[in-house]
PDB file of N, CA and C in Angstrom:
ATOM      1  N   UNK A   1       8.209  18.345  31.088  1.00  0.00           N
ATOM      2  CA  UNK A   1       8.211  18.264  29.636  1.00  0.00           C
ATOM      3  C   UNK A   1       6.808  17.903  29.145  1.00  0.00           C
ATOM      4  N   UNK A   2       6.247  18.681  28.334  1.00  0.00           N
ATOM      5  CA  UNK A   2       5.247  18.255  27.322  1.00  0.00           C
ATOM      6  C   UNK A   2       4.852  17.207  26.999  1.00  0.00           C
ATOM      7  N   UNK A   3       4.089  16.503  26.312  1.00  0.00           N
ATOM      8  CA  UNK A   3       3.398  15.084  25.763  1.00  0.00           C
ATOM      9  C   UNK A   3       4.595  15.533  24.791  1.00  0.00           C
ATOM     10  N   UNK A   4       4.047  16.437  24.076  1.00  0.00           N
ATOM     11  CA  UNK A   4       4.244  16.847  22.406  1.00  0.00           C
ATOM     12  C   UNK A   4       5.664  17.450  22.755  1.00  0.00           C
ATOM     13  N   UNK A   5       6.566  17.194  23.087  1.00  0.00           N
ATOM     14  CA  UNK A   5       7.824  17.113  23.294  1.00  0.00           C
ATOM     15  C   UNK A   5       8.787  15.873  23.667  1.00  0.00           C
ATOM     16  N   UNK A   6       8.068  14.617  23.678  1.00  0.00           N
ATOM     17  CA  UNK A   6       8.278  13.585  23.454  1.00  0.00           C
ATOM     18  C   UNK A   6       8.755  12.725  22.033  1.00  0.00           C
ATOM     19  N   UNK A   7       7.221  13.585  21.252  1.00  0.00           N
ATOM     20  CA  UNK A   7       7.656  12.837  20.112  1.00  0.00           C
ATOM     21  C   UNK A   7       8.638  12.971  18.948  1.00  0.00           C
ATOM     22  N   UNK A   8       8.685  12.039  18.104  1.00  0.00           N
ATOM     23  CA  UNK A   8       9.375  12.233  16.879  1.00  0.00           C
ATOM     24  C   UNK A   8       8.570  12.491  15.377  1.00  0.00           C
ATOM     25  N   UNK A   9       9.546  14.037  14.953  1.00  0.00           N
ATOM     26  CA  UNK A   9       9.075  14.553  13.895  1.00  0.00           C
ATOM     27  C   UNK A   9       9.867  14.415  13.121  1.00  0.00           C
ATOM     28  N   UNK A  10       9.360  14.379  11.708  1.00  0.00           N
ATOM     29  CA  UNK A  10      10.260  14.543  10.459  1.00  0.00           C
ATOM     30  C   UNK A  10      10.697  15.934  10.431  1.00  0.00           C
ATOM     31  N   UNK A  11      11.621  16.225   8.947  1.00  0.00           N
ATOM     32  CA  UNK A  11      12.066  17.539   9.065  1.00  0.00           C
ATOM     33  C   UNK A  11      11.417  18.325   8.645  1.00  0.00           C
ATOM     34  N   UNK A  12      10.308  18.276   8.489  1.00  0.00           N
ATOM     35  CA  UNK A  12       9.433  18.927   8.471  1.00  0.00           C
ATOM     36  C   UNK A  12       8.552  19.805   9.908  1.00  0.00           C
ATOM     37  N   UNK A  13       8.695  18.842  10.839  1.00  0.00           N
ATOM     38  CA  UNK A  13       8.379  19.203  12.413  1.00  0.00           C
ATOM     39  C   UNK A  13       7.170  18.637  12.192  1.00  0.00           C
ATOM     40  N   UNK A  14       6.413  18.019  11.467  1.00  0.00           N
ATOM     41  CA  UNK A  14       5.747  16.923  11.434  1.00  0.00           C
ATOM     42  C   UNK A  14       5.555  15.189  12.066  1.00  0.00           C
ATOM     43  N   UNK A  15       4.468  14.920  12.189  1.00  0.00           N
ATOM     44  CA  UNK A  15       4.082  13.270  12.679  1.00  0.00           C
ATOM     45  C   UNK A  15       3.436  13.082  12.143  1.00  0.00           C
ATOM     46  N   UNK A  16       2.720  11.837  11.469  1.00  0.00           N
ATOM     47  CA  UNK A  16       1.510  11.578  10.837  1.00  0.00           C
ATOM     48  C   UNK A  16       0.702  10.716  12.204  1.00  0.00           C
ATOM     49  N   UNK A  17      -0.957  11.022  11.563  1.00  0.00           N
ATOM     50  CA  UNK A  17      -1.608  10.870  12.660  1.00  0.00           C
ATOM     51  C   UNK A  17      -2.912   9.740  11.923  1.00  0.00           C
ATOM     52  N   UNK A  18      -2.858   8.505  12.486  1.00  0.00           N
ATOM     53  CA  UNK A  18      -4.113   7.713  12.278  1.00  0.00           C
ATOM     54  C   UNK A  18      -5.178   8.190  13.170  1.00  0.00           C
ATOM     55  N   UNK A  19      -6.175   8.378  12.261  1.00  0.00           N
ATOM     56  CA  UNK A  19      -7.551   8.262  12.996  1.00  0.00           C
ATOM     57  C   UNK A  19      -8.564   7.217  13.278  1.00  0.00           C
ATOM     58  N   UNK A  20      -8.857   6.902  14.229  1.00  0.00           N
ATOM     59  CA  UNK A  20      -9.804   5.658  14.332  1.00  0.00           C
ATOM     60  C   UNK A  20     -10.936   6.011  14.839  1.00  0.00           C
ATOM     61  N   UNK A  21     -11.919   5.203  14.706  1.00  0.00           N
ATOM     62  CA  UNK A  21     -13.482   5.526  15.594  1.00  0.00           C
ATOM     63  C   UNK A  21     -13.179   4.734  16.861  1.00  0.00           C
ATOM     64  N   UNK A  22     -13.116   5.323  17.938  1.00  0.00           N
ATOM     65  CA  UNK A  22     -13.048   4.803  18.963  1.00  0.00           C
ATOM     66  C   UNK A  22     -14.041   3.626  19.645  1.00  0.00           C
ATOM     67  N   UNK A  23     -15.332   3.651  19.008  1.00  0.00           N
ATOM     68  CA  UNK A  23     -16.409   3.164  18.988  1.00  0.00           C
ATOM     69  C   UNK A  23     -16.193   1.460  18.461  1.00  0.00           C
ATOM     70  N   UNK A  24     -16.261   1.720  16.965  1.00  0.00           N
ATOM     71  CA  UNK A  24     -15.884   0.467  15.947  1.00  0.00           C
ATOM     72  C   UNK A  24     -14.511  -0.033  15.808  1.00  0.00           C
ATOM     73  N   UNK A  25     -13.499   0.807  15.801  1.00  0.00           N
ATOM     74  CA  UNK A  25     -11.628   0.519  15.255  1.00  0.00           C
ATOM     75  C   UNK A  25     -11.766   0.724  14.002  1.00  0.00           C
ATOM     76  N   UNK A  26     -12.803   1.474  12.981  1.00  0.00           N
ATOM     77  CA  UNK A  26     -12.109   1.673  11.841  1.00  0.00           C
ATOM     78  C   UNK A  26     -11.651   2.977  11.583  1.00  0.00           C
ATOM     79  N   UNK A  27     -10.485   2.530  10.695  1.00  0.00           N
ATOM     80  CA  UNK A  27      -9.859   3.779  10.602  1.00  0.00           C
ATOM     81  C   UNK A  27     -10.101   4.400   9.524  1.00  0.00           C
ATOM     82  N   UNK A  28     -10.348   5.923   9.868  1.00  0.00           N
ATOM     83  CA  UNK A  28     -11.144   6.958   8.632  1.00  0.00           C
ATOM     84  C   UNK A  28     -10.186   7.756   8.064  1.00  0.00           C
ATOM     85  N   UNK A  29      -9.141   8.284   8.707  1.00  0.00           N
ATOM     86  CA  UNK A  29      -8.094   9.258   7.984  1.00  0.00           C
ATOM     87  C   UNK A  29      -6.666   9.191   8.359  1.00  0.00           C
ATOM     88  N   UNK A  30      -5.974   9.198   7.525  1.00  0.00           N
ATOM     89  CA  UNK A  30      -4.588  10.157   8.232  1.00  0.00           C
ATOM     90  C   UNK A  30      -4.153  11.582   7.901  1.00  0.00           C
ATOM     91  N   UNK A  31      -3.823  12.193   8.586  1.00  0.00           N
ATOM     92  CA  UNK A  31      -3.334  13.717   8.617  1.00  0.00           C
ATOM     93  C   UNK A  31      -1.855  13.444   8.881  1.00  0.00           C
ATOM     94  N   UNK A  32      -2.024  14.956   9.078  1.00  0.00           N
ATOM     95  CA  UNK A  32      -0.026  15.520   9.944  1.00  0.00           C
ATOM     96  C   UNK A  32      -0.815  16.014  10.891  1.00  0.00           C
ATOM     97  N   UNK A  33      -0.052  16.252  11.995  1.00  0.00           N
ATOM     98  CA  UNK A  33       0.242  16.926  13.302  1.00  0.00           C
ATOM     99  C   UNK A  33       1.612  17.081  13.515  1.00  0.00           C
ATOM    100  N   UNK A  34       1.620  18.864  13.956  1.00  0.00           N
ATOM    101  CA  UNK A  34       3.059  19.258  14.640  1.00  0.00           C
ATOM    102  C   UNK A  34       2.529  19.815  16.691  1.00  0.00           C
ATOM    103  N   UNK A  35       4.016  20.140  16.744  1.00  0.00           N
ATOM    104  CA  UNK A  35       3.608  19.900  18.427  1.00  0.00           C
ATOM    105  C   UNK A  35       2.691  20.826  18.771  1.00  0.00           C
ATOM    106  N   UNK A  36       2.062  22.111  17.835  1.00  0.00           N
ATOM    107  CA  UNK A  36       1.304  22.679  18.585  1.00  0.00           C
ATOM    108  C   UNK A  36       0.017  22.108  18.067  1.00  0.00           C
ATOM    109  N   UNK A  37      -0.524  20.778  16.764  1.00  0.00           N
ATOM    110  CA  UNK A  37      -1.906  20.826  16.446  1.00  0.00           C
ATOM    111  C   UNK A  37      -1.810  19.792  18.045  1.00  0.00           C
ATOM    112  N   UNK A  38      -0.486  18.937  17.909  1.00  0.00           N
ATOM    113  CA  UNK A  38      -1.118  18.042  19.468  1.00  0.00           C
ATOM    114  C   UNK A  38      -1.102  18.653  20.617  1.00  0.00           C
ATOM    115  N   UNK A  39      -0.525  19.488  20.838  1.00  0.00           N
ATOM    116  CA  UNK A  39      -0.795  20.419  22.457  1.00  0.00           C
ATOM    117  C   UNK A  39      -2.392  20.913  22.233  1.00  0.00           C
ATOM    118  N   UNK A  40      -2.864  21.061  21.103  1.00  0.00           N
ATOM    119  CA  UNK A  40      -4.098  21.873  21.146  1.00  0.00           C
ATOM    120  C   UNK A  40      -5.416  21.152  21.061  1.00  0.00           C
ATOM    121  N   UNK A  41      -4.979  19.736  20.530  1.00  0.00           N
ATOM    122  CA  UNK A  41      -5.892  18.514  20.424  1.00  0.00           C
ATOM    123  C   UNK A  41      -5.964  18.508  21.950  1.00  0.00           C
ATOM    124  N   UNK A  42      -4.909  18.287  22.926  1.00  0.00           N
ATOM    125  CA  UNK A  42      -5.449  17.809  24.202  1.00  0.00           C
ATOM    126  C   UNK A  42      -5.742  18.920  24.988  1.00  0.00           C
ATOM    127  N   UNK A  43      -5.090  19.790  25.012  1.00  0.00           N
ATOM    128  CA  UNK A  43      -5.933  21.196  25.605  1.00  0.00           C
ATOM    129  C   UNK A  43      -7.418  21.125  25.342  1.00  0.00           C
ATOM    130  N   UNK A  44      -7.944  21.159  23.632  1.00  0.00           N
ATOM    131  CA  UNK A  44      -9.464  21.483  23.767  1.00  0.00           C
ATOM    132  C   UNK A  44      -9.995  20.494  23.372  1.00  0.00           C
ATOM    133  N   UNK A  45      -9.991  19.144  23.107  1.00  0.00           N
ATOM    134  CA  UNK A  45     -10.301  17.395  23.312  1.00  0.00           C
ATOM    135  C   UNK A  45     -10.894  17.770  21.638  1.00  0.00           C
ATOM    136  N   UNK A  46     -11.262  18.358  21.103  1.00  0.00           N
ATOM    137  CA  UNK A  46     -10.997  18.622  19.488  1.00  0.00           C
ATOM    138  C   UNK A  46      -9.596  18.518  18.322  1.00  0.00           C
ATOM    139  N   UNK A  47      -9.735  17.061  17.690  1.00  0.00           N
ATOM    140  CA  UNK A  47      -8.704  17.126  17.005  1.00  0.00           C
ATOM    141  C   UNK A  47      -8.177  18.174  15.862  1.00  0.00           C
ATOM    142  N   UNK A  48      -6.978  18.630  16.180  1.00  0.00           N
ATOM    143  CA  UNK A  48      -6.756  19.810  15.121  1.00  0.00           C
ATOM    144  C   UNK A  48      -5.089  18.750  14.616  1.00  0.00           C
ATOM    145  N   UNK A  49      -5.058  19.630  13.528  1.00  0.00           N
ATOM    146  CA  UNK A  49      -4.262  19.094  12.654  1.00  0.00           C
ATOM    147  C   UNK A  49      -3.280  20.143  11.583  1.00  0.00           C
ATOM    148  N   UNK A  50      -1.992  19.844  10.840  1.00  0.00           N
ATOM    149  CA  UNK A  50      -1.534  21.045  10.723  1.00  0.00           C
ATOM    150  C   UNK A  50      -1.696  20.573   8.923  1.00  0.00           C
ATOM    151  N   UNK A  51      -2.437  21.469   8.023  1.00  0.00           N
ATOM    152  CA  UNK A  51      -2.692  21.495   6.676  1.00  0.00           C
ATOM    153  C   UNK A  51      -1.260  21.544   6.183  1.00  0.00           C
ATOM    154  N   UNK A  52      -0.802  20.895   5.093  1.00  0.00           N
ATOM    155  CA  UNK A  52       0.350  20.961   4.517  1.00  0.00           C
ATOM    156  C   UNK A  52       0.293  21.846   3.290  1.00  0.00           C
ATOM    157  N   UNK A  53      -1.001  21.730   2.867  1.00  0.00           N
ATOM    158  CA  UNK A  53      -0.906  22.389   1.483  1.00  0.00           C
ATOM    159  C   UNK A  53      -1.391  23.657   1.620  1.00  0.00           C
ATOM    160  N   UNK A  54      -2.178  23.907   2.749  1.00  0.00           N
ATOM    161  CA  UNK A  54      -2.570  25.364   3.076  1.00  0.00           C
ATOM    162  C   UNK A  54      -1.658  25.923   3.908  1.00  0.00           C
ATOM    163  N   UNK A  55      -0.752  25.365   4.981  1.00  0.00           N
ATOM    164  CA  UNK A  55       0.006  25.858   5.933  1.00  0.00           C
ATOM    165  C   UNK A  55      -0.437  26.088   7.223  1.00  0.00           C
ATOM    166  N   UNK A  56      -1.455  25.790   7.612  1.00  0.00           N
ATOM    167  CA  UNK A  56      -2.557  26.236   8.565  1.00  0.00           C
ATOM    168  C   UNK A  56      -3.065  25.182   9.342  1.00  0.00           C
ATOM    169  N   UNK A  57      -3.021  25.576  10.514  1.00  0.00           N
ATOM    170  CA  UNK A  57      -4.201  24.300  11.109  1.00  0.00           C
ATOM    171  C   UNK A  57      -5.455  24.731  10.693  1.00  0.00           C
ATOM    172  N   UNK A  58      -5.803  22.668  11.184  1.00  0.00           N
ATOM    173  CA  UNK A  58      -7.688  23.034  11.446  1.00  0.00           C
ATOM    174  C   UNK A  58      -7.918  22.209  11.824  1.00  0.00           C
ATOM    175  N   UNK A  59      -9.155  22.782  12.727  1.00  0.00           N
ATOM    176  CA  UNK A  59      -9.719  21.346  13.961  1.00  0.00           C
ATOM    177  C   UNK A  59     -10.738  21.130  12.566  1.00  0.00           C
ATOM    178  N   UNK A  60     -10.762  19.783  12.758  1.00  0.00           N
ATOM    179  CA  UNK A  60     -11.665  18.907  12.301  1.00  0.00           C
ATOM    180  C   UNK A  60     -13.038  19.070  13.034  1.00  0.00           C
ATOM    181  N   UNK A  61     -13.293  19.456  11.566  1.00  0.00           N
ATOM    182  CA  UNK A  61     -15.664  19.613  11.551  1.00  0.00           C
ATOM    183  C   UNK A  61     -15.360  21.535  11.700  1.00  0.00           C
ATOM    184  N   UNK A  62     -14.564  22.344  11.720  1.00  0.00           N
ATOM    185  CA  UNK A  62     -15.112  23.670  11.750  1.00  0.00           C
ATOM    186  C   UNK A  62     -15.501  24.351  10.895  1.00  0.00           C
ATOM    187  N   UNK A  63     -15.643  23.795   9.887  1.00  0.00           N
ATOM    188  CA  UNK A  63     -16.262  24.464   8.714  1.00  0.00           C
ATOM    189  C   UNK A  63     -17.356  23.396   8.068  1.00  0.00           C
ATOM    190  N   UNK A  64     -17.058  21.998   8.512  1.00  0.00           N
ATOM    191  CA  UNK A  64     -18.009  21.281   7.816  1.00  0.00           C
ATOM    192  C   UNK A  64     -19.305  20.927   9.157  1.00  0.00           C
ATOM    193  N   UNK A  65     -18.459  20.866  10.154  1.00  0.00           N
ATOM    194  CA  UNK A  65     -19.650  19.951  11.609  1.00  0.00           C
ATOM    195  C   UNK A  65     -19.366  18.928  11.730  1.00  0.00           C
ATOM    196  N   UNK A  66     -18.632  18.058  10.853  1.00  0.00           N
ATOM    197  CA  UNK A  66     -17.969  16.956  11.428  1.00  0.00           C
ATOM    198  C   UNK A  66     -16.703  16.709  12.206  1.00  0.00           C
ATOM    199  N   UNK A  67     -16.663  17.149  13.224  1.00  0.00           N
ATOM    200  CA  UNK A  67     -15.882  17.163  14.261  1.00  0.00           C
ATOM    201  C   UNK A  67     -15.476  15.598  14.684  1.00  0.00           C
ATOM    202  N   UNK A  68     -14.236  15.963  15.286  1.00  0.00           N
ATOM    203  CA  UNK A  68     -13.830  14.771  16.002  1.00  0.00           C
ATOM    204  C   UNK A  68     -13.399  15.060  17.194  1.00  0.00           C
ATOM    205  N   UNK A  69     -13.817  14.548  18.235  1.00  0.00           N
ATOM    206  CA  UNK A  69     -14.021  14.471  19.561  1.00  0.00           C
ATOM    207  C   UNK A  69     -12.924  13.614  19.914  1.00  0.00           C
ATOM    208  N   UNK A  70     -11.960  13.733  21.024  1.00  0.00           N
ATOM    209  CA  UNK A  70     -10.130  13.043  21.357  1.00  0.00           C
ATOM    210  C   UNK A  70     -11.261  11.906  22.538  1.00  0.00           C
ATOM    211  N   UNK A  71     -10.667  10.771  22.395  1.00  0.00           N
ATOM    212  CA  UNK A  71     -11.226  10.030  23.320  1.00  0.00           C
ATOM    213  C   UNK A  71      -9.897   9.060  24.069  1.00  0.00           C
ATOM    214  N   UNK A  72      -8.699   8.964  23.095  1.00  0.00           N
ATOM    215  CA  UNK A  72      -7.410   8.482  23.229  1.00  0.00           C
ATOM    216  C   UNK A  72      -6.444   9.159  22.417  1.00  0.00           C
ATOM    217  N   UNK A  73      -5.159   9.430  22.963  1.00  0.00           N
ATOM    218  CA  UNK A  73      -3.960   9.614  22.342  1.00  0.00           C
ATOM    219  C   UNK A  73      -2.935   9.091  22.481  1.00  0.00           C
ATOM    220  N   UNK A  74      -2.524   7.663  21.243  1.00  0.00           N
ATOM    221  CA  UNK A  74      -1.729   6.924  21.417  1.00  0.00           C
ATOM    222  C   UNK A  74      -0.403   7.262  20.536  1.00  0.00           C
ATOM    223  N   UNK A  75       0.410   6.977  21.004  1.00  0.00           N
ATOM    224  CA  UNK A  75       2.451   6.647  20.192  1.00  0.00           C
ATOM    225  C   UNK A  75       2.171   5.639  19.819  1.00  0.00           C
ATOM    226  N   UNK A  76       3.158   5.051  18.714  1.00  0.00           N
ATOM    227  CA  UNK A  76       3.618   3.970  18.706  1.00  0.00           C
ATOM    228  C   UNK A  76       5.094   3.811  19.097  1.00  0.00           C
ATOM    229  N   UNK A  77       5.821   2.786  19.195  1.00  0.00           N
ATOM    230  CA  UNK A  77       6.859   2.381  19.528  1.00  0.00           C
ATOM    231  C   UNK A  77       8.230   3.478  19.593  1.00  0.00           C
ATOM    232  N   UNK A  78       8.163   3.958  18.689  1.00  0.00           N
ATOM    233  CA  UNK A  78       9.404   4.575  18.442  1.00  0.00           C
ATOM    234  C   UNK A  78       8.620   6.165  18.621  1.00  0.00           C
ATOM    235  N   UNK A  79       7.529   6.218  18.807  1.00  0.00           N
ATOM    236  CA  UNK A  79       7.173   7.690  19.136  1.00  0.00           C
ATOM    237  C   UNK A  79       7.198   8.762  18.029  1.00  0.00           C
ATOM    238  N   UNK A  80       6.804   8.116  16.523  1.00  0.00           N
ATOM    239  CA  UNK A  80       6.775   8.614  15.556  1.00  0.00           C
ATOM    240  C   UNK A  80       6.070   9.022  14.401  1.00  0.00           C
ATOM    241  N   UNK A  81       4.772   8.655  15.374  1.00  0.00           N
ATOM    242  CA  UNK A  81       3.336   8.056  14.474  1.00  0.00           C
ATOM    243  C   UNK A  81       2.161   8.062  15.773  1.00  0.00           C
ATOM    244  N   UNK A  82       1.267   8.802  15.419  1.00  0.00           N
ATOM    245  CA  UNK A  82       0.126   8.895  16.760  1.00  0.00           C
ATOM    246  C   UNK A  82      -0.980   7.779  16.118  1.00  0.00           C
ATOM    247  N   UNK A  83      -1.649   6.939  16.756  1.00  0.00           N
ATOM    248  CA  UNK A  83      -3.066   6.636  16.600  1.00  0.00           C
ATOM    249  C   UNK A  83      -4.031   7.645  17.337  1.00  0.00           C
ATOM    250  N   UNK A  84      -4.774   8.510  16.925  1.00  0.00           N
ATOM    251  CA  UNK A  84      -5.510   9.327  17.399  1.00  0.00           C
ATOM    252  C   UNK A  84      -7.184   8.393  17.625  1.00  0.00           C
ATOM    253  N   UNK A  85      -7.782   8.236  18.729  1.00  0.00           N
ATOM    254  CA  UNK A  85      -9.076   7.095  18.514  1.00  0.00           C
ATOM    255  C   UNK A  85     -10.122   8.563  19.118  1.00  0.00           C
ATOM    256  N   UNK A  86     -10.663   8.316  18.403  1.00  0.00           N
ATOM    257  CA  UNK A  86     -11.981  10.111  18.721  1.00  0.00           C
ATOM    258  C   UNK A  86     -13.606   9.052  18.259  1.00  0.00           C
ATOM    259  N   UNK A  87     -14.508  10.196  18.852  1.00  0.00           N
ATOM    260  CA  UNK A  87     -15.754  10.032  18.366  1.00  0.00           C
ATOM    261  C   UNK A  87     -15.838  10.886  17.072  1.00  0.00           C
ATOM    262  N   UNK A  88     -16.583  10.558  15.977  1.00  0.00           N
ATOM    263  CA  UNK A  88     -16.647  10.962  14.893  1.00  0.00           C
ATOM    264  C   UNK A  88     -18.193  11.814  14.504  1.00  0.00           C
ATOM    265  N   UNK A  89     -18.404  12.757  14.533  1.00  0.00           N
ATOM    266  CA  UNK A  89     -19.641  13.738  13.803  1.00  0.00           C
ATOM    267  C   UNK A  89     -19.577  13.756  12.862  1.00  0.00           C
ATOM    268  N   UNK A  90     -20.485  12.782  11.442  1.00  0.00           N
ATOM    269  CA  UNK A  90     -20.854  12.476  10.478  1.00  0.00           C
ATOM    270  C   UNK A  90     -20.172  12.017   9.995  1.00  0.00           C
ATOM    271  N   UNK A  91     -19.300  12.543   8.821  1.00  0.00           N
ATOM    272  CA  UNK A  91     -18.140  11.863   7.648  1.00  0.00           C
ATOM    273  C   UNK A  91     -16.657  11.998   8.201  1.00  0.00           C
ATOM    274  N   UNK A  92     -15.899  11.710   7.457  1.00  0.00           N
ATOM    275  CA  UNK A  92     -14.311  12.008   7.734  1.00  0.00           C
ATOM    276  C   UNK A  92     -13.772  12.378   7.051  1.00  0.00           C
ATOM    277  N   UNK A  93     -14.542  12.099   5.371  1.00  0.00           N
ATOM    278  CA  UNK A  93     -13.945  11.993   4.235  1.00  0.00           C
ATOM    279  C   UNK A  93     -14.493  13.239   3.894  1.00  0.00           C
ATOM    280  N   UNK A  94     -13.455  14.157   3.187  1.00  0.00           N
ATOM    281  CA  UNK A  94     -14.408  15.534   2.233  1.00  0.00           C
ATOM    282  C   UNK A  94     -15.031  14.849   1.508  1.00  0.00           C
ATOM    283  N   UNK A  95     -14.885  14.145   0.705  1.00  0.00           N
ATOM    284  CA  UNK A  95     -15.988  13.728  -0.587  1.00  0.00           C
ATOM    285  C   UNK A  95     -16.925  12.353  -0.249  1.00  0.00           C
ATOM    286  N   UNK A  96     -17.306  12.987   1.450  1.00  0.00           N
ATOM    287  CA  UNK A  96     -18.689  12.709   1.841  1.00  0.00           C
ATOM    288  C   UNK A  96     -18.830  11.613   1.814  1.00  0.00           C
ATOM    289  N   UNK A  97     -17.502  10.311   2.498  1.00  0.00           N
ATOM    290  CA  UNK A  97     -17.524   8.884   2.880  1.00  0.00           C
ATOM    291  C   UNK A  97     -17.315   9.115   4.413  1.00  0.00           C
ATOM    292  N   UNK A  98     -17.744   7.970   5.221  1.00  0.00           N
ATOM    293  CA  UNK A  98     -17.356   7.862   6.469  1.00  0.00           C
ATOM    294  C   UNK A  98     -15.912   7.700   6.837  1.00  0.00           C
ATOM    295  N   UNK A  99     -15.225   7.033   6.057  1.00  0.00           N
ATOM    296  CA  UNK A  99     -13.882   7.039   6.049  1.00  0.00           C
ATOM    297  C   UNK A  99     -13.167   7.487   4.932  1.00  0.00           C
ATOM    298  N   UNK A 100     -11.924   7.789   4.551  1.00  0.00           N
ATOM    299  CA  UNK A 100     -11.315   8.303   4.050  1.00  0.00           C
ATOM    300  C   UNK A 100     -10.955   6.854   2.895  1.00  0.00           C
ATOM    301  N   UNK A 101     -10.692   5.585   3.216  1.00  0.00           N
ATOM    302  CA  UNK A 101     -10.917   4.896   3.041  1.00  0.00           C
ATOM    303  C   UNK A 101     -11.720   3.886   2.524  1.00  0.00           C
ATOM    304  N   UNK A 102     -12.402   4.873   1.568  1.00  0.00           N
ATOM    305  CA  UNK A 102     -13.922   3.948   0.725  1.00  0.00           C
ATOM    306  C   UNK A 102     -13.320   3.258  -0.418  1.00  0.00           C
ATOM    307  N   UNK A 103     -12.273   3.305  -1.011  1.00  0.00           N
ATOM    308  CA  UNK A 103     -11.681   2.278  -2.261  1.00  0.00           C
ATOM    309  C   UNK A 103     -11.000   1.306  -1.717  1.00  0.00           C
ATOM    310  N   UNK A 104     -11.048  -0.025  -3.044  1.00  0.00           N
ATOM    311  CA  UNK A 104      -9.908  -0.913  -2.478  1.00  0.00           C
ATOM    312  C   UNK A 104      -9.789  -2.062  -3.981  1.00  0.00           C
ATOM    313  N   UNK A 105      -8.770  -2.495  -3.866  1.00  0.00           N
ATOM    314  CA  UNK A 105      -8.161  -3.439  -5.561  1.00  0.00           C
ATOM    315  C   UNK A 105      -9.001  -4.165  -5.201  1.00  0.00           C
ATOM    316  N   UNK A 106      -9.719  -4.637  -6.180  1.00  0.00           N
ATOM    317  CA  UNK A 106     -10.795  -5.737  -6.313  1.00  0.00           C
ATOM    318  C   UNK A 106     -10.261  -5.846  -8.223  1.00  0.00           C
ATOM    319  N   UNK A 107      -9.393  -7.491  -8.101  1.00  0.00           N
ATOM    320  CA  UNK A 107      -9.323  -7.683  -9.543  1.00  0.00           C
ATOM    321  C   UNK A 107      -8.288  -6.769 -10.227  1.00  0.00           C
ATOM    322  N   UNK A 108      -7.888  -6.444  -9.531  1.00  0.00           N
ATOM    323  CA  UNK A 108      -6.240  -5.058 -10.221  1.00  0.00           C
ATOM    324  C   UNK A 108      -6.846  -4.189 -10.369  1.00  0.00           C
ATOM    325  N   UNK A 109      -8.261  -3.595 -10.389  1.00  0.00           N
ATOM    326  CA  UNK A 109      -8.657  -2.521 -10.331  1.00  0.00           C
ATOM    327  C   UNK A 109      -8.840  -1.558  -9.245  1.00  0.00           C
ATOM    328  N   UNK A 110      -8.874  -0.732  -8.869  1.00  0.00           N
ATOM    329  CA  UNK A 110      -9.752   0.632  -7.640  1.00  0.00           C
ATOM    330  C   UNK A 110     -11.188   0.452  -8.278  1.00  0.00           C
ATOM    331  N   UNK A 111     -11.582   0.153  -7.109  1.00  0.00           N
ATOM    332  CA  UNK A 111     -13.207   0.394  -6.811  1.00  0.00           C
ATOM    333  C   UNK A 111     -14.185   1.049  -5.681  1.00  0.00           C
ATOM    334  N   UNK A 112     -14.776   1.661  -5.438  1.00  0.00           N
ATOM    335  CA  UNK A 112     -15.727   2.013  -4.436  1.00  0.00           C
ATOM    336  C   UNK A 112     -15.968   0.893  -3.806  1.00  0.00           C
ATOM    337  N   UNK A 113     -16.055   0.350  -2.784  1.00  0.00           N
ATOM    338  CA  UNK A 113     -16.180  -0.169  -1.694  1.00  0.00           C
ATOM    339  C   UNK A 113     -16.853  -0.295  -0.543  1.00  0.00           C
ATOM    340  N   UNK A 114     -17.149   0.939   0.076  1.00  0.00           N
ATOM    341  CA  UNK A 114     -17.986   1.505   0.754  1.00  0.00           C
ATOM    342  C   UNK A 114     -19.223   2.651   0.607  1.00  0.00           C
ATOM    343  N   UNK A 115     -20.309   2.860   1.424  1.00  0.00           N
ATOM    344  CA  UNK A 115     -21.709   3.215   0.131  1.00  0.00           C
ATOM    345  C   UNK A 115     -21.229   4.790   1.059  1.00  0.00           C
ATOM    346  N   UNK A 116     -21.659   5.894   0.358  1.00  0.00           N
ATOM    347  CA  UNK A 116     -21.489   7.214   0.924  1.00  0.00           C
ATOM    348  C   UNK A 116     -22.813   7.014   1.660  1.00  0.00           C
TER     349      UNK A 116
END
């Protein structure tokens, strides 16, 4: 049996996937993954991922260069949720933050947080 026949998907045939810098522990994104973006993450050590709003995979960095490189592929408990820990090529964020993760409530407000 498969890795990616282990886990648990919504009905969608979906998992959501944390990304971390394997380097530091911070975490830059979450995606979806279905069993073929994770059969294909560990086949070619390039994280790919399955677009919800386009329908489509895509490895991460092929159109931008910021790639993410598989360095670990973790479950959690119930096998329903991946921590993905990769090396990171430049940003994570489309709108050109290192993490996906550059806001945070400061005072009941959203603020920038982190410098692009």
């Amino acid at each position: 049996m498969k890795f990616s026949e282990t886990l648990k998907y919504d009905a969608a045939g979906l998992i959501p996937a944390v990304l971390q810098d394997a380097d530091n522990g911070q975490v830059l994104m979450v995606a979806y993954m279905n069993a073929e973006a994770v059969d294909r993450t560990l086949e070619t050590g390039l994280v790919t991922y399955w677009s919800r709003s386009r329908r489509q995979f895509w490895v991460k960095g092929e159109t931008s260069g910021h790639y993410q490189h598989l360095v670990e592929l973790r479950t959690d408990c119930d096998n329903d949720c991946l921590l993905i820990r990769a090396r990171q090529e430049g940003v994570a964020c489309h709108e050109g933050y290192r993490s996906c993760f550059f806001r945070a409530v400061v005072d009941g407000e959203l603020q920038v947080v982190e410098r692009q």
